[in-house]
PDB file of N, CA and C in Angstrom:
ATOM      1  N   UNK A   1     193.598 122.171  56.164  1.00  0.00           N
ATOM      2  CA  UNK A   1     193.388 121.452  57.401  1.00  0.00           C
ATOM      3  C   UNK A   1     192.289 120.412  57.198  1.00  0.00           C
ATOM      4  N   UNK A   2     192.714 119.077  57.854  1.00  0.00           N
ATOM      5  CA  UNK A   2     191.696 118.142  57.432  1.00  0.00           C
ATOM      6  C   UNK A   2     190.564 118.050  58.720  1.00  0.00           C
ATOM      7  N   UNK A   3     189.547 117.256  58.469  1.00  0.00           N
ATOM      8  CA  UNK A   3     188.708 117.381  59.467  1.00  0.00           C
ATOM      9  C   UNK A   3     188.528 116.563  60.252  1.00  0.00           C
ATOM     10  N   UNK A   4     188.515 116.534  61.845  1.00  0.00           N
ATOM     11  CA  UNK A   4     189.414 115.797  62.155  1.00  0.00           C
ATOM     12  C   UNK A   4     188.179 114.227  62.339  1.00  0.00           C
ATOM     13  N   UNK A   5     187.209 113.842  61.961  1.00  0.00           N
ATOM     14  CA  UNK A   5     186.686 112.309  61.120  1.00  0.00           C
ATOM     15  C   UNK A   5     187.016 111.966  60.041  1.00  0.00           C
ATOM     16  N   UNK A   6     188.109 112.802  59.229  1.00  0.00           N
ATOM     17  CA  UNK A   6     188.443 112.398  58.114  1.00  0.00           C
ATOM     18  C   UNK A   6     189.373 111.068  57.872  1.00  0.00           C
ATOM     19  N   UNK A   7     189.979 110.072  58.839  1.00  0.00           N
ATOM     20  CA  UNK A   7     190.362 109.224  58.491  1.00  0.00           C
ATOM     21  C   UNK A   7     189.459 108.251  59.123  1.00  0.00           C
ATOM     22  N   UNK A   8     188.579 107.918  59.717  1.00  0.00           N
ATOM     23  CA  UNK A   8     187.366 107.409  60.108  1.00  0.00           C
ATOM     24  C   UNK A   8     186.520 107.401  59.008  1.00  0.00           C
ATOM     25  N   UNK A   9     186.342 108.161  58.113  1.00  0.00           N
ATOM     26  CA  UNK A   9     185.244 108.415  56.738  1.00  0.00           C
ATOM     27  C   UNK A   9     186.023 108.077  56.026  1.00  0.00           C
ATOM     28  N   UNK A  10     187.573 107.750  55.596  1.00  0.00           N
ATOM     29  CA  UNK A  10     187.878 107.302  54.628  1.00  0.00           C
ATOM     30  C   UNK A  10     188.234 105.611  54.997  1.00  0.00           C
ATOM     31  N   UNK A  11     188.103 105.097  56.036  1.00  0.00           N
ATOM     32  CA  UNK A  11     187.899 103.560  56.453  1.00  0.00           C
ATOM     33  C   UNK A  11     187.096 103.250  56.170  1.00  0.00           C
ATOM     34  N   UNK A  12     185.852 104.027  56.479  1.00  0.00           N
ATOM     35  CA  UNK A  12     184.391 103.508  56.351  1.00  0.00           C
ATOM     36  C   UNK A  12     183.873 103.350  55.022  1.00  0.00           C
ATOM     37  N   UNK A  13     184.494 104.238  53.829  1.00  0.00           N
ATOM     38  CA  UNK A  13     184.652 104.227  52.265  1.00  0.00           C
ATOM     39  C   UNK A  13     184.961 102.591  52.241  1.00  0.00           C
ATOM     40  N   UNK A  14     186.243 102.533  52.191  1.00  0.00           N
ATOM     41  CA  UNK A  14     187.015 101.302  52.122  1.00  0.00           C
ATOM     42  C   UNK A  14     186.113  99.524  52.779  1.00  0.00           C
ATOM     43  N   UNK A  15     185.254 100.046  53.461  1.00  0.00           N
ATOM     44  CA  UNK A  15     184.629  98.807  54.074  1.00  0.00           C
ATOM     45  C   UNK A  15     183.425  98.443  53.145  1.00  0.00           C
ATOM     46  N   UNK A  16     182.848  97.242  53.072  1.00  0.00           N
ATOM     47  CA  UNK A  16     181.670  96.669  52.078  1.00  0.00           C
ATOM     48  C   UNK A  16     180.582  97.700  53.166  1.00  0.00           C
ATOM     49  N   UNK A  17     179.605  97.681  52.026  1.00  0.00           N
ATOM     50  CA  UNK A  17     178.529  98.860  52.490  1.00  0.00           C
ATOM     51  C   UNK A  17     177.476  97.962  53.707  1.00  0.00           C
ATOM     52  N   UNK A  18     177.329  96.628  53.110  1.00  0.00           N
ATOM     53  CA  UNK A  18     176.947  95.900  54.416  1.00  0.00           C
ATOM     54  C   UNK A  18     177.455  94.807  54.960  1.00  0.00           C
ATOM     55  N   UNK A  19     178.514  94.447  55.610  1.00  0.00           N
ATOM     56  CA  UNK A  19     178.966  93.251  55.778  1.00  0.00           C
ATOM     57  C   UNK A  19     177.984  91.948  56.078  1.00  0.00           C
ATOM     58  N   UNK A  20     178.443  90.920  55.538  1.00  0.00           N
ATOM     59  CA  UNK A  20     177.453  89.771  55.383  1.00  0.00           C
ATOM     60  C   UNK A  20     176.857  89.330  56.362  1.00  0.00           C
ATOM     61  N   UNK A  21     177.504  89.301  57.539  1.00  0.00           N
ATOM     62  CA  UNK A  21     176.998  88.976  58.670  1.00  0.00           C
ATOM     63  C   UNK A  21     176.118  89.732  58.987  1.00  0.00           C
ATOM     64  N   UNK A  22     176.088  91.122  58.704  1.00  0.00           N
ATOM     65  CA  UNK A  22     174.879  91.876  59.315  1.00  0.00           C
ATOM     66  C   UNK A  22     173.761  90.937  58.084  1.00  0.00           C
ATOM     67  N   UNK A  23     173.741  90.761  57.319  1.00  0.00           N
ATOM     68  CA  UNK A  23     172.753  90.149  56.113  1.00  0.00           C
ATOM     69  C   UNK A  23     172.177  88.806  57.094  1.00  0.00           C
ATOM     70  N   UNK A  24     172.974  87.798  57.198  1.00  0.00           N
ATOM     71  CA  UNK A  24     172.935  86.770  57.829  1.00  0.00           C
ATOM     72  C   UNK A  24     171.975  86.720  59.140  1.00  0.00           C
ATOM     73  N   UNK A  25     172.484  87.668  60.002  1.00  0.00           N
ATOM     74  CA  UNK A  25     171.890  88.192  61.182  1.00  0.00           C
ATOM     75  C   UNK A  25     170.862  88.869  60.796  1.00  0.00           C
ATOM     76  N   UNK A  26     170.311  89.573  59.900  1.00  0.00           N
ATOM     77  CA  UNK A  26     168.954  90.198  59.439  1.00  0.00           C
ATOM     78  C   UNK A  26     168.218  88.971  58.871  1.00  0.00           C
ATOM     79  N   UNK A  27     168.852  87.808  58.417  1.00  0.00           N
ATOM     80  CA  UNK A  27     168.259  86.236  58.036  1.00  0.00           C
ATOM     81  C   UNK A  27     167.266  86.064  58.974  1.00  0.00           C
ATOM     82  N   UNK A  28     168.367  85.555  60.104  1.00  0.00           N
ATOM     83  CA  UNK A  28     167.882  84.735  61.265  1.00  0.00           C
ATOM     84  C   UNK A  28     167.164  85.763  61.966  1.00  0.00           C
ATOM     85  N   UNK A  29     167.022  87.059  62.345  1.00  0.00           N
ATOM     86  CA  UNK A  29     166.223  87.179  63.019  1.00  0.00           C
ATOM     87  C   UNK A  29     164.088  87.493  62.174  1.00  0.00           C
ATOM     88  N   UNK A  30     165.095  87.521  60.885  1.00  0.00           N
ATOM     89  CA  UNK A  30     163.326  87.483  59.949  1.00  0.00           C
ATOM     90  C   UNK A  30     162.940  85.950  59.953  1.00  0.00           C
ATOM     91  N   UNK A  31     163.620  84.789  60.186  1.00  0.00           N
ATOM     92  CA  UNK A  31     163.345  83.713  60.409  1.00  0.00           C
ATOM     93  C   UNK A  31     162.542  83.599  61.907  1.00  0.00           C
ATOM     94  N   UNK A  32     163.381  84.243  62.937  1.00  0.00           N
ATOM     95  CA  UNK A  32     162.760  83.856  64.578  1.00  0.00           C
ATOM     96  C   UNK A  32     161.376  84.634  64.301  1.00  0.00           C
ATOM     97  N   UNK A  33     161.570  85.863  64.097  1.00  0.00           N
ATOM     98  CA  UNK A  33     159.870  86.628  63.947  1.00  0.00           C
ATOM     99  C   UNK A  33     158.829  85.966  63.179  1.00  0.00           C
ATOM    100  N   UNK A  34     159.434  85.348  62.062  1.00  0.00           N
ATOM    101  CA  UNK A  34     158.039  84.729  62.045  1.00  0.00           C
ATOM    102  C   UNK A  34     157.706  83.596  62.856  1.00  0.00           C
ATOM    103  N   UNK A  35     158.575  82.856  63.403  1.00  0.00           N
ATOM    104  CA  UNK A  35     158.104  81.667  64.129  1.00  0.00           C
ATOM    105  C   UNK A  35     156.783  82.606  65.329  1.00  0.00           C
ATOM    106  N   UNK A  36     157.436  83.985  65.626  1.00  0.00           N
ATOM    107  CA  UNK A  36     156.433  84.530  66.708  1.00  0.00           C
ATOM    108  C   UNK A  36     156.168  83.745  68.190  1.00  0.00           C
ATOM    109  N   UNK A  37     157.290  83.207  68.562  1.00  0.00           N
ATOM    110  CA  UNK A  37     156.849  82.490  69.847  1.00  0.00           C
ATOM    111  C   UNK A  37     157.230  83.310  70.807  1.00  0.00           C
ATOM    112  N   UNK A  38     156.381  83.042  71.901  1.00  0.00           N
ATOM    113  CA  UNK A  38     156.071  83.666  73.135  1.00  0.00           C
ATOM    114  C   UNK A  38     156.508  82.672  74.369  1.00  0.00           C
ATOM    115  N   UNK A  39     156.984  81.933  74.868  1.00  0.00           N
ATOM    116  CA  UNK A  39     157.103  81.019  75.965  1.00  0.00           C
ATOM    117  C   UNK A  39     159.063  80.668  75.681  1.00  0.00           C
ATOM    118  N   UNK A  40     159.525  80.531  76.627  1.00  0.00           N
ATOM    119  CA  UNK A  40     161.105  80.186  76.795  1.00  0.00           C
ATOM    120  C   UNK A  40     161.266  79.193  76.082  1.00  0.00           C
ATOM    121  N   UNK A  41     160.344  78.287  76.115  1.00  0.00           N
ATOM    122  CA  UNK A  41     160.299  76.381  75.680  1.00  0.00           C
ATOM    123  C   UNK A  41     160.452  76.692  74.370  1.00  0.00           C
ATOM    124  N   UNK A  42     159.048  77.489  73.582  1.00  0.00           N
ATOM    125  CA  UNK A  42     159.043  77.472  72.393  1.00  0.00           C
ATOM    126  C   UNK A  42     159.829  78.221  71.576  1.00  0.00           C
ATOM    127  N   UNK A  43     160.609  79.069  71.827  1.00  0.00           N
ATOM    128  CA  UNK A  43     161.529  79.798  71.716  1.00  0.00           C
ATOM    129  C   UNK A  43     162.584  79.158  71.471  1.00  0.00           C
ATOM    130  N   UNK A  44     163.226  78.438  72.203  1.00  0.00           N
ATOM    131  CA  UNK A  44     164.569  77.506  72.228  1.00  0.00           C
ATOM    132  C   UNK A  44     164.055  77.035  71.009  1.00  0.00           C
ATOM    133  N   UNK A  45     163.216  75.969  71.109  1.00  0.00           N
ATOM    134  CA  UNK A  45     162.612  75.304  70.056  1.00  0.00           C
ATOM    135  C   UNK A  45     162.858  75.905  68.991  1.00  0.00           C
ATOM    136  N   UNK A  46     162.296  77.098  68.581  1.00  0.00           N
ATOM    137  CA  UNK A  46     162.225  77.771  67.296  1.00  0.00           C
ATOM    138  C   UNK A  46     163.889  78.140  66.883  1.00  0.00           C
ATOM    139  N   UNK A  47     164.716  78.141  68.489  1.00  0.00           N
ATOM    140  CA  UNK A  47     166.160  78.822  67.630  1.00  0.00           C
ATOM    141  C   UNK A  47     166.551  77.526  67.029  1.00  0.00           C
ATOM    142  N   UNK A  48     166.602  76.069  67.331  1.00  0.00           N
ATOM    143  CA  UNK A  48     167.429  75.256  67.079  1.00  0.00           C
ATOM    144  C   UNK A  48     166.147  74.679  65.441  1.00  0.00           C
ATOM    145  N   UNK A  49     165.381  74.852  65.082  1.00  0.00           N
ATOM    146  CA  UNK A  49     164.317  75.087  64.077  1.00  0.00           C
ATOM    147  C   UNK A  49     165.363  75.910  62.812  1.00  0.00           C
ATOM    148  N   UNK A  50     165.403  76.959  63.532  1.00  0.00           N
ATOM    149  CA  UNK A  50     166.164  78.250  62.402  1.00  0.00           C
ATOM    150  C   UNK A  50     167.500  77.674  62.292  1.00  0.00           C
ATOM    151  N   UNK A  51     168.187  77.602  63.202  1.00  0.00           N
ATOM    152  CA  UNK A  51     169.608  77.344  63.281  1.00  0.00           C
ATOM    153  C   UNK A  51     169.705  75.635  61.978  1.00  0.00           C
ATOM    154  N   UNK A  52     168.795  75.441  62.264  1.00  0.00           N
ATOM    155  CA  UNK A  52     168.862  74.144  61.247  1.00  0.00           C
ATOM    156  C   UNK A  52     168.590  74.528  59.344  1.00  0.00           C
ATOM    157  N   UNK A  53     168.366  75.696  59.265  1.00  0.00           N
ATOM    158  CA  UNK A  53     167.934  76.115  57.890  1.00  0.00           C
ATOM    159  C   UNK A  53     169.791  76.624  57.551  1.00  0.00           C
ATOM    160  N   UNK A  54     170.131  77.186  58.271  1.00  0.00           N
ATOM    161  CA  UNK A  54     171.530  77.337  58.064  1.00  0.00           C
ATOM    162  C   UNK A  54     172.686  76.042  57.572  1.00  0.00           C
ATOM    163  N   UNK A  55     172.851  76.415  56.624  1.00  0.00           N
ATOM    164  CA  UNK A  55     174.001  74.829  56.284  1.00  0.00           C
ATOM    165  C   UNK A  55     175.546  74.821  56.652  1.00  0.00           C
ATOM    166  N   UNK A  56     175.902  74.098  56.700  1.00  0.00           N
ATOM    167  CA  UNK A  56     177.068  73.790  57.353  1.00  0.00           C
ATOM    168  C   UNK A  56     178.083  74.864  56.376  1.00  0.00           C
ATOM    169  N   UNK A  57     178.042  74.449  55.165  1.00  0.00           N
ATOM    170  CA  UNK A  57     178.939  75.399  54.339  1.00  0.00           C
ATOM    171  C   UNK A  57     178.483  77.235  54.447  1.00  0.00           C
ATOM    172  N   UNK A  58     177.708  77.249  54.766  1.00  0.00           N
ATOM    173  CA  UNK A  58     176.852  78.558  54.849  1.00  0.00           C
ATOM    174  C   UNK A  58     177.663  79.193  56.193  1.00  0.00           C
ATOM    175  N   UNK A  59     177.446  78.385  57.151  1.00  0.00           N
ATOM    176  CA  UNK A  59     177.917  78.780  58.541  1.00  0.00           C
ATOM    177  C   UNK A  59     179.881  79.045  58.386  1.00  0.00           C
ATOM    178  N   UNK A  60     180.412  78.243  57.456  1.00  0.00           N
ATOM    179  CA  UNK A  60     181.929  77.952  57.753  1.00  0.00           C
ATOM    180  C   UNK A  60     182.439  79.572  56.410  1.00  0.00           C
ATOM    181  N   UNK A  61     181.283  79.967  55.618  1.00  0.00           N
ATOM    182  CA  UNK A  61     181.325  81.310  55.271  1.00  0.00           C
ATOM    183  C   UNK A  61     181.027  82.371  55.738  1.00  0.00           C
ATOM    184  N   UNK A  62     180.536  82.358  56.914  1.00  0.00           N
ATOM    185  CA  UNK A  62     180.288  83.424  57.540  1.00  0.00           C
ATOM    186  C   UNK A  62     181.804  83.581  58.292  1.00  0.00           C
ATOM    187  N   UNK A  63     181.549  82.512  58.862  1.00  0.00           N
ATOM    188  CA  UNK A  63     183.089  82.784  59.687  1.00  0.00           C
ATOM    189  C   UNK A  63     184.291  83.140  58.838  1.00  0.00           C
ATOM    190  N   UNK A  64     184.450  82.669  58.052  1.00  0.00           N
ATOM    191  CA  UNK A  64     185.630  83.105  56.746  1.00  0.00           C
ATOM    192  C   UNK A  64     185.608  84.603  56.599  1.00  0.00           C
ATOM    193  N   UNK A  65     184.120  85.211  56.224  1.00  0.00           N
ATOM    194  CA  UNK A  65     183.951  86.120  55.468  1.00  0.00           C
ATOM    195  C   UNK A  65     184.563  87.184  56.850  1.00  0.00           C
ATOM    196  N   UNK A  66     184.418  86.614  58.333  1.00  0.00           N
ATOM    197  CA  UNK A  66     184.495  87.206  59.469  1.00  0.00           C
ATOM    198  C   UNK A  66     186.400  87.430  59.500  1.00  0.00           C
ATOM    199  N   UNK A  67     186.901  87.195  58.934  1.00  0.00           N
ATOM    200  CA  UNK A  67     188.535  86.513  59.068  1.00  0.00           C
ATOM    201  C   UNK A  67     188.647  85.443  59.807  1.00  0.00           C
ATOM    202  N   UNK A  68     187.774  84.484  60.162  1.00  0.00           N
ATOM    203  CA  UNK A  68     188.096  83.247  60.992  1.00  0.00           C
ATOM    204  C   UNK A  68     188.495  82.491  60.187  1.00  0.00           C
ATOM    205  N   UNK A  69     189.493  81.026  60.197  1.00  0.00           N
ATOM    206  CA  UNK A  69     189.420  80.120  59.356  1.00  0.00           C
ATOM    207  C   UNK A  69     188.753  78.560  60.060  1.00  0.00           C
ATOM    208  N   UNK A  70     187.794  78.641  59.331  1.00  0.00           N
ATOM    209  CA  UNK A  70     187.019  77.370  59.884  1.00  0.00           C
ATOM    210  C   UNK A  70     187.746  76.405  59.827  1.00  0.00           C
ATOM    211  N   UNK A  71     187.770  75.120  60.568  1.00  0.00           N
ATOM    212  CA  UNK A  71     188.305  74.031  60.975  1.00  0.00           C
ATOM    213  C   UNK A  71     188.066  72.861  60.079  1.00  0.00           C
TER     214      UNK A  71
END
């Protein structure tokens, strides 16, 4: 008798141990923390700051790596 998470644990085998996007998303948010801003203004500021370290080819691999096909 199998148990019954056993085909849930054998998907989760089968999947990359961290998908990139979680990598990506652990990027940007070690990018926003250090900016360390405190105010709404400077904040925005700092996302479109970070969002600019990201390159265009960088961004159109994430989405790929996501199954999207970039445009």
């Amino acid at each position: 008798r199998q148990h019954p998470n056993y085909g849930a644990m054998r998907r989760r085998e089968q999947e990359p141990s961290t998908p990139s996007i979680e990598n990506d998303f652990a990027k940007l948010k070690a990018l926003m923390r250090a900016k360390a801003e405190r105010t709404i203004t400077a904040l925005w500021d700092a996302v479109g700051a970070v969002v600019d370290l990201f390159t265009p080819a960088e961004c159109a691999n994430y989405f790929k790596a996501a199954g999207y096909e970039p445009d």
